[in-house]
Protein backbone atom coordinates (compact mmCIF):
# COMPACT_ATOMS: atom_id res chain seq x y z
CA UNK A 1 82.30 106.65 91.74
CA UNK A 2 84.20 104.20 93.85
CA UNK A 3 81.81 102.16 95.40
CA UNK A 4 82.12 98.78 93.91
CA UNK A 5 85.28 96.10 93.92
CA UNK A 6 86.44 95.95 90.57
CA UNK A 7 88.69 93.37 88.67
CA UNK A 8 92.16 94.18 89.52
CA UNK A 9 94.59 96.63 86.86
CA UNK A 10 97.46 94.73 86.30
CA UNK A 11 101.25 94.60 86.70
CA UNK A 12 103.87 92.50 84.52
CA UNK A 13 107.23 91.78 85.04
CA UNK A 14 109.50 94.17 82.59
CA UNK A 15 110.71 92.97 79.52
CA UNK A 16 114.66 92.66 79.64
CA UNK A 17 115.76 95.19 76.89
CA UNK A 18 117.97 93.07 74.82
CA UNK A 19 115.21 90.17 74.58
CA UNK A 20 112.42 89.85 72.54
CA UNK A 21 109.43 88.38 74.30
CA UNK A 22 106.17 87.44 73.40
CA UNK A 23 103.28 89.10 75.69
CA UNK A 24 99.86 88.01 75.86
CA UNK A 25 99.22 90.84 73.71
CA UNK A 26 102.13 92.56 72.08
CA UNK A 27 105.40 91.32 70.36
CA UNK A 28 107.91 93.43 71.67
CA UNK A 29 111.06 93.84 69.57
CA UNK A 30 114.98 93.47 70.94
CA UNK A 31 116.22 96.50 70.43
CA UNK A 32 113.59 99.02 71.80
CA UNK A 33 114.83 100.28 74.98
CA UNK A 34 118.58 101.30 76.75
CA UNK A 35 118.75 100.01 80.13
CA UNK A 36 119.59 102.49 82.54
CA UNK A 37 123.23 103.13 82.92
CA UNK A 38 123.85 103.97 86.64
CA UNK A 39 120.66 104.36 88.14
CA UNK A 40 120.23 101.65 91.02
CA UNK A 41 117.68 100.44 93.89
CA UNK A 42 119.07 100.81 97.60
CA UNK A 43 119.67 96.95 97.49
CA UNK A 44 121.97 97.60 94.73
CA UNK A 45 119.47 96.28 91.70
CA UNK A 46 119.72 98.00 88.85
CA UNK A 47 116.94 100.32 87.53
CA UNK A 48 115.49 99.13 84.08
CA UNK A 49 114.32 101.22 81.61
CA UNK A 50 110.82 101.57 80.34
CA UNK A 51 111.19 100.31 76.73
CA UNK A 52 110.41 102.06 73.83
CA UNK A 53 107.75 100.63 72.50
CA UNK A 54 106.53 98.37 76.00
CA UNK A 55 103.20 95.82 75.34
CA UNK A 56 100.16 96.73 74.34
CA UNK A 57 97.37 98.38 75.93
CA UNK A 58 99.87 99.02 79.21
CA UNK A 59 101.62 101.67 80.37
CA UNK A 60 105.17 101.94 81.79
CA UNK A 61 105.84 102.85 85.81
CA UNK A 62 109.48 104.14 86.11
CA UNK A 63 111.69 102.16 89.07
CA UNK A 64 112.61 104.48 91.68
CA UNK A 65 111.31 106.62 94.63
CA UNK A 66 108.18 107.51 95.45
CA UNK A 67 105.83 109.14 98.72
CA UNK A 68 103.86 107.31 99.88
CA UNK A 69 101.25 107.31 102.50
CA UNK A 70 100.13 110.95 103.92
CA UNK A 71 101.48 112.41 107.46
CA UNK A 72 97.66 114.60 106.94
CA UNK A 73 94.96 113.09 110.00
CA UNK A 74 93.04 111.25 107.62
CA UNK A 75 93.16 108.57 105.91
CA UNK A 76 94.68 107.18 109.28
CA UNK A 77 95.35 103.89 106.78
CA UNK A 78 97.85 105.63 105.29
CA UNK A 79 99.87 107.19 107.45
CA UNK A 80 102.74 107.98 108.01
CA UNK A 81 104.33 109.07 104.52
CA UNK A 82 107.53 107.47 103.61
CA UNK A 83 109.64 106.81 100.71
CA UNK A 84 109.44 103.59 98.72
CA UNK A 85 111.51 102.32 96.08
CA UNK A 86 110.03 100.28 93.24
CA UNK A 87 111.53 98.31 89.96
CA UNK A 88 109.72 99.47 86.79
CA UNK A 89 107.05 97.85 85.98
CA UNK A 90 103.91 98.21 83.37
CA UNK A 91 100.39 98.44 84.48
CA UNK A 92 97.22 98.08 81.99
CA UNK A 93 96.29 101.14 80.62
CA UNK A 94 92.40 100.41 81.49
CA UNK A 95 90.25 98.94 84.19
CA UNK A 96 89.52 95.24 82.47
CA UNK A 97 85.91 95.31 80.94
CA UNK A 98 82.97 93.46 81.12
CA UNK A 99 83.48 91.66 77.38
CA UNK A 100 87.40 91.06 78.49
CA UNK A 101 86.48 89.24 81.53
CA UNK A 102 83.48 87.33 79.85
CA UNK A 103 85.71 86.05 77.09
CA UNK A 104 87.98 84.90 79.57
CA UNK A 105 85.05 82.42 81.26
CA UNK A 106 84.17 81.30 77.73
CA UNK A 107 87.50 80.42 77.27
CA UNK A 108 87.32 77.99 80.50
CA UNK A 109 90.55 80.07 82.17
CA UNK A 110 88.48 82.52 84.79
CA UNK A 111 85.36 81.96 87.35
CA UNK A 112 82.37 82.63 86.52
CA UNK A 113 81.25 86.18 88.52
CA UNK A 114 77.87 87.55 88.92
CA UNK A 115 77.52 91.37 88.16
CA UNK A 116 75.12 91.86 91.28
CA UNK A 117 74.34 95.85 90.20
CA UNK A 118 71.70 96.50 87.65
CA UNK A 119 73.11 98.52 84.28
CA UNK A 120 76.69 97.29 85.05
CA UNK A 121 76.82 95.09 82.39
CA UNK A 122 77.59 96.70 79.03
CA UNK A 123 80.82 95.37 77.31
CA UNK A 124 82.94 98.65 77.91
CA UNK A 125 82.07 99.14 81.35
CA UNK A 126 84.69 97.74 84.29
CA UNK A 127 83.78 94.05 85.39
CA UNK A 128 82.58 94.89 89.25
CA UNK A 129 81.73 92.73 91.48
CA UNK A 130 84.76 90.13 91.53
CA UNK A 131 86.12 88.22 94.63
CA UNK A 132 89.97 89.11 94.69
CA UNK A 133 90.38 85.41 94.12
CA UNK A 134 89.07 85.76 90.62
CA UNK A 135 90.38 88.72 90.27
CA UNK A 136 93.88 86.60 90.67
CA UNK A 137 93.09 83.89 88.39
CA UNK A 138 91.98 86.68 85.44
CA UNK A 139 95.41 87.83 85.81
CA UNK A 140 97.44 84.54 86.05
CA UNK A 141 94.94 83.69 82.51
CA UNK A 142 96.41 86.97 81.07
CA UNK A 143 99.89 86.35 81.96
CA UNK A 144 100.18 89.07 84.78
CA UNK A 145 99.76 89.65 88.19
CA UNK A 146 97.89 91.89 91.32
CA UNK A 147 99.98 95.28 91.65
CA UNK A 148 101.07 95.29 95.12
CA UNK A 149 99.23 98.50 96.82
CA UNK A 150 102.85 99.98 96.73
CA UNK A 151 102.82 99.64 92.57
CA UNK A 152 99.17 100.60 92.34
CA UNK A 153 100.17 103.86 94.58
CA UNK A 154 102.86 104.85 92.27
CA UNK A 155 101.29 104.22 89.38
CA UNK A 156 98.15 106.43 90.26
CA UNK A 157 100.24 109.49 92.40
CA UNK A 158 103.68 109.66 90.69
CA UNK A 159 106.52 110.57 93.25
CA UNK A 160 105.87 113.73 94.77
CA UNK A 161 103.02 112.78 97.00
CA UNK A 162 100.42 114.47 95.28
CA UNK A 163 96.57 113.42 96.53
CA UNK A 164 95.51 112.74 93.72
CA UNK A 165 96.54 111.72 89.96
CA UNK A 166 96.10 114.95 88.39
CA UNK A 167 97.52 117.22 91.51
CA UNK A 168 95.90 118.55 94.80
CA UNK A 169 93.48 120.30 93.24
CA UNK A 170 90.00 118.60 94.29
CA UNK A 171 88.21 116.06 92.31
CA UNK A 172 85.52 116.99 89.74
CA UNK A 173 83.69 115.24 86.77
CA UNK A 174 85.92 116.60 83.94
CA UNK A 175 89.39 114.41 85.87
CA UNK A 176 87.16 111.63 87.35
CA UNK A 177 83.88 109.83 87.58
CA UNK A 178 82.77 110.64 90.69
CA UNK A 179 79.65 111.67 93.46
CA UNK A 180 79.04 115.45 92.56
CA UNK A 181 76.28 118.20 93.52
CA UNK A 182 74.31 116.54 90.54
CA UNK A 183 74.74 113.03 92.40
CA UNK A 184 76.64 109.53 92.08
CA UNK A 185 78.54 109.14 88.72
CA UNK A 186 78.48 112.92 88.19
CA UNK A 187 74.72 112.86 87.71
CA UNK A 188 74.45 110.30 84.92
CA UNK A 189 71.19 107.69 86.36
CA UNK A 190 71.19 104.36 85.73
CA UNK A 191 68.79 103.48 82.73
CA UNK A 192 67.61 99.77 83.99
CA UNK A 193 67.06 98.50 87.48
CA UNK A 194 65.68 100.26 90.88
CA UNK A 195 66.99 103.27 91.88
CA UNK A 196 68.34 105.35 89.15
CA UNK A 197 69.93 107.83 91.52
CA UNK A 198 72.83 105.46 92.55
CA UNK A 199 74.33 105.94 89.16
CA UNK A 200 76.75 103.38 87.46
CA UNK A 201 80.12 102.79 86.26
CA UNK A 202 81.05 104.61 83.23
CA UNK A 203 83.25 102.63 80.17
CA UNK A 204 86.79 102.76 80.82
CA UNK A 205 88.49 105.55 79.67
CA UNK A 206 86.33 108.22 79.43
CA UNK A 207 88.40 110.85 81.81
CA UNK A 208 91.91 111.75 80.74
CA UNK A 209 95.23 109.18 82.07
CA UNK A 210 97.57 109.89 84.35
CA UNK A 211 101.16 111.11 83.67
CA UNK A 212 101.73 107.32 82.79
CA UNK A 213 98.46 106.76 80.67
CA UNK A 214 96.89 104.93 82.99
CA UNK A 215 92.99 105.46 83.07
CA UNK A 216 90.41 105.76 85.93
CA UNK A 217 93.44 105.44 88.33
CA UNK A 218 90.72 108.24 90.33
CA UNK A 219 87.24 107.64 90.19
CA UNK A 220 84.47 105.02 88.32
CA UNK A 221 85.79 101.72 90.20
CA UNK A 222 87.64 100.17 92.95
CA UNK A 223 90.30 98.14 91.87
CA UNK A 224 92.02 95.07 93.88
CA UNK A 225 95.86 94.83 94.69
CA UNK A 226 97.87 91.88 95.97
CA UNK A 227 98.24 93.23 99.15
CA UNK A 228 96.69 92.18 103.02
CA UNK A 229 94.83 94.87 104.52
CA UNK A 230 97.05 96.67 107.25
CA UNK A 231 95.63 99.38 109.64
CA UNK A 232 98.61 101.41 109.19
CA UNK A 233 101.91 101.12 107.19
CA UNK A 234 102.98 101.98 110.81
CA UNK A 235 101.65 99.04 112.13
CA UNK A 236 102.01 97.52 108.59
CA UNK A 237 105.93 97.94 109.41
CA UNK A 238 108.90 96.46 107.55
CA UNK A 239 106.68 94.34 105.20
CA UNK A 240 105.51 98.10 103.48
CA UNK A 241 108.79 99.96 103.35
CA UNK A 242 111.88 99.53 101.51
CA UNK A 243 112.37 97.89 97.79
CA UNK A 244 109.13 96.49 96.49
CA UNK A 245 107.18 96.19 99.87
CA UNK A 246 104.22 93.17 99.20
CA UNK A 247 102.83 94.01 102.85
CA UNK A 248 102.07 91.31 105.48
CA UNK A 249 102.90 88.21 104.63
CA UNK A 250 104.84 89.15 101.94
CA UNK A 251 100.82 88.40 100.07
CA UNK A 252 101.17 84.93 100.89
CA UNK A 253 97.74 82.61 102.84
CA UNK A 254 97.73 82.05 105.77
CA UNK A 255 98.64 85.35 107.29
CA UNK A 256 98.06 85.46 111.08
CA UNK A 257 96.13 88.81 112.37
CA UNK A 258 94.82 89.42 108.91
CA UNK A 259 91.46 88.82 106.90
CA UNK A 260 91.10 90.94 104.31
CA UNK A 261 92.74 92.16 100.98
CA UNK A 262 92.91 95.24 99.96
């Protein structure tokens, strides 16, 4: 079920491999990981290497190529396919929840957001809901940042243009939450609230993770990206292709001709 704006799944900058760092929530050790030895971006940058044993509770997005985009009619927002290169990066293994979020406002670092949707609300369930502005500040209070879409394309597809995380097979409710022949979130009603037939979100997690252990990269929530809304990545242009497109306006406010994030 992907009717709702979730709070964003997050990307942080990798850890060099011959520096301990301390993560918001993982100590990862020096000597982990082998950087890459020839592998480089078109601009020359080196590829690093996922490490070892990378921060908690995130999983690791190999730098490199990827489709992107569809040539298919529809979406017409993604078109035309094209290859992108990317620097690794690691994403959070699981939409952010409900008590992650909260804990955040008690702790005086992230806005207070009103869950608008009835039966939305228990602790393992994906905060909904959130402006893309809080959605930012969550991730600054973590540490992180927004993916870009590009990152949050990879890190859901893989590289070989695939429509969906698990292949181009279609969608059902044993690889995603979805709207089946039994109705929104694969039948499942929501216990509290009017209308039980819209369904709800389900806890995070519950389907299995994409080739990178990310979860619920298909299905249960939206989730937020850095990026301005663009039409195309045709009309979108230079500011989507190449080495770690941001989009328009590089993600930056003002940007002229756009309103909306993604």
């Amino acid at each position: 079920m992907r009717h709702l704006k979730s709070i964003c799944l997050i990307t942080a900058t990798l850890l060099p491999a011959t520096a301990a760092a301390q993560s918001p929530k993982a100590k990862v050790q020096a000597k982990t990981a082998t950087p890459a030895a020839t592998a480089k971006l078109p601009n020359g940058t080196a590829i690093k290497a996922c490490l070892s044993k990378g921060p908690e509770k995130m999983g690791c997005v190999p730098g490199g190529p990827f489709l992107r985009g569809t040539n298919k009619k529809r979406p017409k927002n993604a078109r035309p396919q094209a290859t992108v290169h990317l620097q690794t990066f690691y994403m959070d293994a699981y939409e952010v929840t409900v008590a992650e979020y909260e804990a955040c406002v008690k702790a005086g670092k992230c806005d207070k957001q009103k869950t608008w949707y009835r039966d939305y609300s228990r602790p393992r369930q994906p905060k909904v809901g959130i402006s893309w502005y809080a959605a930012v500040k969550y991730c600054k209070a973590m540490g992180k940042h927004l993916p870009t879409e590009a990152e949050w394309e990879k890190a859901a597809r893989g590289t070989d243009g695939r429509r969906f995380p698990w292949g181009n097979e279609w969608a059902t409710c044993k690889r995603a939450v979805i709207q089946n022949v039994k109705g929104r979130s694969c039948g499942v009603k929501k216990k509290i609230g009017k209308g039980p037939d819209k369904g709800r979100t389900f806890v995070v997690g519950t389907r299995p993770p994409t080739l990178y252990g990310l979860y619920d990269m298909a299905g249960n929530s939206w989730e937020w990206v850095a990026d301005w809304y663009s039409s195309s990545y045709a009309k979108c242009g230079a500011a989507c292709q190449g080495v770690d497109p941001k989009g328009p306006c590089a993600g930056k406010e003002p940007c002229k001709r756009h309103r909306y994030k993604v």
